[in-house]
C-alpha atoms as a PDB file:
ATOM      1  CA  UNK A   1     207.631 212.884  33.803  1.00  0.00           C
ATOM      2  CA  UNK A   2     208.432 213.033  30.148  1.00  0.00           C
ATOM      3  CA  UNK A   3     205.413 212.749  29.352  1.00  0.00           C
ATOM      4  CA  UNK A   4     204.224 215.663  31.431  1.00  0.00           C
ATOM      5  CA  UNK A   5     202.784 213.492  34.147  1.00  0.00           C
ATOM      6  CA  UNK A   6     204.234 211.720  36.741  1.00  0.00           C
ATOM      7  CA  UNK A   7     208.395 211.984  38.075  1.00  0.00           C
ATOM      8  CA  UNK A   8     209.782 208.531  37.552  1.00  0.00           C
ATOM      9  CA  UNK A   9     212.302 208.032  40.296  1.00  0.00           C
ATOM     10  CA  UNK A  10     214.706 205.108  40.555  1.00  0.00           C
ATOM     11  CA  UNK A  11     216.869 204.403  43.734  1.00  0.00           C
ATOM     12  CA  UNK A  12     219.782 202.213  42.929  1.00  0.00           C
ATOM     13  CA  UNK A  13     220.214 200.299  46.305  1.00  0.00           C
ATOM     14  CA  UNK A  14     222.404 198.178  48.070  1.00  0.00           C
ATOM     15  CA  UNK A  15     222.128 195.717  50.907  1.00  0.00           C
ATOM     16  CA  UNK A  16     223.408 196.676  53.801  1.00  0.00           C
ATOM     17  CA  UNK A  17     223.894 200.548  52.749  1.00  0.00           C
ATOM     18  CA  UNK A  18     223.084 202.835  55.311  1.00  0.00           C
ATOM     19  CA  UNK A  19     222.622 205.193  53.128  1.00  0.00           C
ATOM     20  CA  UNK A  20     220.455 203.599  50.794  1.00  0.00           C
ATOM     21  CA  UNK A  21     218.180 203.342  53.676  1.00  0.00           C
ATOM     22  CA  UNK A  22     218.224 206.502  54.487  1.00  0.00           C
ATOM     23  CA  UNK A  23     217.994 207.990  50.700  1.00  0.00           C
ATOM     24  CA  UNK A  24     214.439 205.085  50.941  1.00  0.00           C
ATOM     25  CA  UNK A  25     212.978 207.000  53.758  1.00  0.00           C
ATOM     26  CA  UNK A  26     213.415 210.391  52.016  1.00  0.00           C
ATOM     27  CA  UNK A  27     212.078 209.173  49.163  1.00  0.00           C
ATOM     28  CA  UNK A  28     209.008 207.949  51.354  1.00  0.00           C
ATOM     29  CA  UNK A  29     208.560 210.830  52.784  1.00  0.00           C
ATOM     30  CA  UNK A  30     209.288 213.221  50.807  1.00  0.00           C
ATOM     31  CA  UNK A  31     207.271 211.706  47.069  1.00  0.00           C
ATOM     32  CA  UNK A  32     203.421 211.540  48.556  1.00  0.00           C
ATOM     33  CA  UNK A  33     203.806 215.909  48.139  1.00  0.00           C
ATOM     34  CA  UNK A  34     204.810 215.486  44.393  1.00  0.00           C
ATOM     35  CA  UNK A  35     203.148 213.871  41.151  1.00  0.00           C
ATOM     36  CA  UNK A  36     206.048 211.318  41.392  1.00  0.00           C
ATOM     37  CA  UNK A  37     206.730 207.277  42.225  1.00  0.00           C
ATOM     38  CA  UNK A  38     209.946 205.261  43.077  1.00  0.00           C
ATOM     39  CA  UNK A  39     211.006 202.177  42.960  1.00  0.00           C
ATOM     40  CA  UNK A  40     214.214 200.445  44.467  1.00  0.00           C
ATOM     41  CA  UNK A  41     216.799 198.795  42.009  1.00  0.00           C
ATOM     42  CA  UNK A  42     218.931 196.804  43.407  1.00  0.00           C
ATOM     43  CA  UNK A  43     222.717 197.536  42.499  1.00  0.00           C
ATOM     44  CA  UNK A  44     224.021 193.929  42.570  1.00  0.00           C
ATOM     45  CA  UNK A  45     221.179 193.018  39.640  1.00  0.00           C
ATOM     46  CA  UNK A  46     222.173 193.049  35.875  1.00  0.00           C
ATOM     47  CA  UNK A  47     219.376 196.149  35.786  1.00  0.00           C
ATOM     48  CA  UNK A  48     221.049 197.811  38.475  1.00  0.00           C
ATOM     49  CA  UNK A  49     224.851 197.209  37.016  1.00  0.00           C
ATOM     50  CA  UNK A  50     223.844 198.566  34.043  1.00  0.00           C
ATOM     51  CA  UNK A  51     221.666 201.785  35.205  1.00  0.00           C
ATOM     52  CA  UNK A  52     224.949 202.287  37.202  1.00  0.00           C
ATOM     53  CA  UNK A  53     227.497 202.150  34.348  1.00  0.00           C
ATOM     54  CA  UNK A  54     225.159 203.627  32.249  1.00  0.00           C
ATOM     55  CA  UNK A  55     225.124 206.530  34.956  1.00  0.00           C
ATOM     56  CA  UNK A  56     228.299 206.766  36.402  1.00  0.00           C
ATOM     57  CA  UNK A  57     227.293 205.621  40.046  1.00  0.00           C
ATOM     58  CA  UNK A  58     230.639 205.160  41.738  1.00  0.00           C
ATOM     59  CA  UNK A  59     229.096 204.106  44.787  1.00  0.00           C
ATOM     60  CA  UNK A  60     225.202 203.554  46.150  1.00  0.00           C
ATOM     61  CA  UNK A  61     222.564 204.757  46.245  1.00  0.00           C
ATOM     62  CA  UNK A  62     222.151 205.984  43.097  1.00  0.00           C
ATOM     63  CA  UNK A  63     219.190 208.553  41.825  1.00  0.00           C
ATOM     64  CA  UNK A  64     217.700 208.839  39.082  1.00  0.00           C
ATOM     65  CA  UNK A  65     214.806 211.095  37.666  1.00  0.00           C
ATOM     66  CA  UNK A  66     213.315 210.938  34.824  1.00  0.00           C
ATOM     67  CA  UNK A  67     216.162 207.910  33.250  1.00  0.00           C
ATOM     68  CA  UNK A  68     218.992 211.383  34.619  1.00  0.00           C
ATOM     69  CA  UNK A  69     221.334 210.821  37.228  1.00  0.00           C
ATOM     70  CA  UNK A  70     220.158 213.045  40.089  1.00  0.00           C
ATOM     71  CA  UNK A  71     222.749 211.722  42.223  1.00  0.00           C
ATOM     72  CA  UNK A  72     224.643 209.123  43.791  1.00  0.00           C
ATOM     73  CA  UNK A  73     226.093 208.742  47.148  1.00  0.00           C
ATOM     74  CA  UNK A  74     224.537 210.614  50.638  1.00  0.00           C
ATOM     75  CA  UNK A  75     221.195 212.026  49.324  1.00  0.00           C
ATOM     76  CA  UNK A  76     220.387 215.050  50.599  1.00  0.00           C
ATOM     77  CA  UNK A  77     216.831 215.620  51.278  1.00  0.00           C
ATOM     78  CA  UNK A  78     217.030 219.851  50.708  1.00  0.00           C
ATOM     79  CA  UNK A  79     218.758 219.398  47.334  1.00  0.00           C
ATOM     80  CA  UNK A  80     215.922 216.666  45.942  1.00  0.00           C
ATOM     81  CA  UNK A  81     213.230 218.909  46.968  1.00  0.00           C
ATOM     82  CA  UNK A  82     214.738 221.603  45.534  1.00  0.00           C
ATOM     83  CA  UNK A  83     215.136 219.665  42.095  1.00  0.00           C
ATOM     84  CA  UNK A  84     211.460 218.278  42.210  1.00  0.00           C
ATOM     85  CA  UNK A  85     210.210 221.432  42.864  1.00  0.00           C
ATOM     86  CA  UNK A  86     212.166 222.653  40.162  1.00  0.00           C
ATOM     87  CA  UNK A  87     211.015 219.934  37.640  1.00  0.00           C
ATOM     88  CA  UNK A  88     207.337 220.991  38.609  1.00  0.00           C
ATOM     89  CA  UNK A  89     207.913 224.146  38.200  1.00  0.00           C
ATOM     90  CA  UNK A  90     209.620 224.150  34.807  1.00  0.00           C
ATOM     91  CA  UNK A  91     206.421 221.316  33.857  1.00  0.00           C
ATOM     92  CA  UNK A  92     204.011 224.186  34.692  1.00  0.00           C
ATOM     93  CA  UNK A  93     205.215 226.272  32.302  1.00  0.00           C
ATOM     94  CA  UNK A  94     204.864 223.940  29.469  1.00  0.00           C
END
């Protein structure tokens, strides 16, 4: 959303990750009520190891929004609407 349009979300993922599938069906369900898109990284590519030194994932899933680390481990579904709605908000005052 740098450019004042859409939330660029990245999920760093793992196979086999419960949580990573849960963090994906957040993401699913909670993105269609924002101007945003994800897409899935996987961790074990050379994208995904270097988004996650880059970040300072420690262990999956990792978030990202807007190219920041959002966070990385459980994702809690509260706290990212609470920073979306926050990121609209502060893009609506722009």
């Amino acid at each position: 959303m740098r450019d004042g349009s859409v939330m660029e979300i990245v999920l760093l993922s793992q196979d086999h990750c419960k949580w990573c599938d849960d963090a994906k069906a957040i993401l699913e369900r909670i993105t269609p009520a924002y101007p945003a898109s994800f897409v899935v990284v996987d961790l074990d590519s050379a994208a995904g190891r270097e988004l996650a030194a880059r970040g300072g994932v420690l262990f999956p899933p990792g978030l990202f929004i807007d190219g920041d680390l959002f966070s990385y481990g459980r994702l809690s579904q509260r706290k990212l609407a609470r920073e979306l709605d926050q990121q609209l908000s502060n893009r609506d005052q722009r």
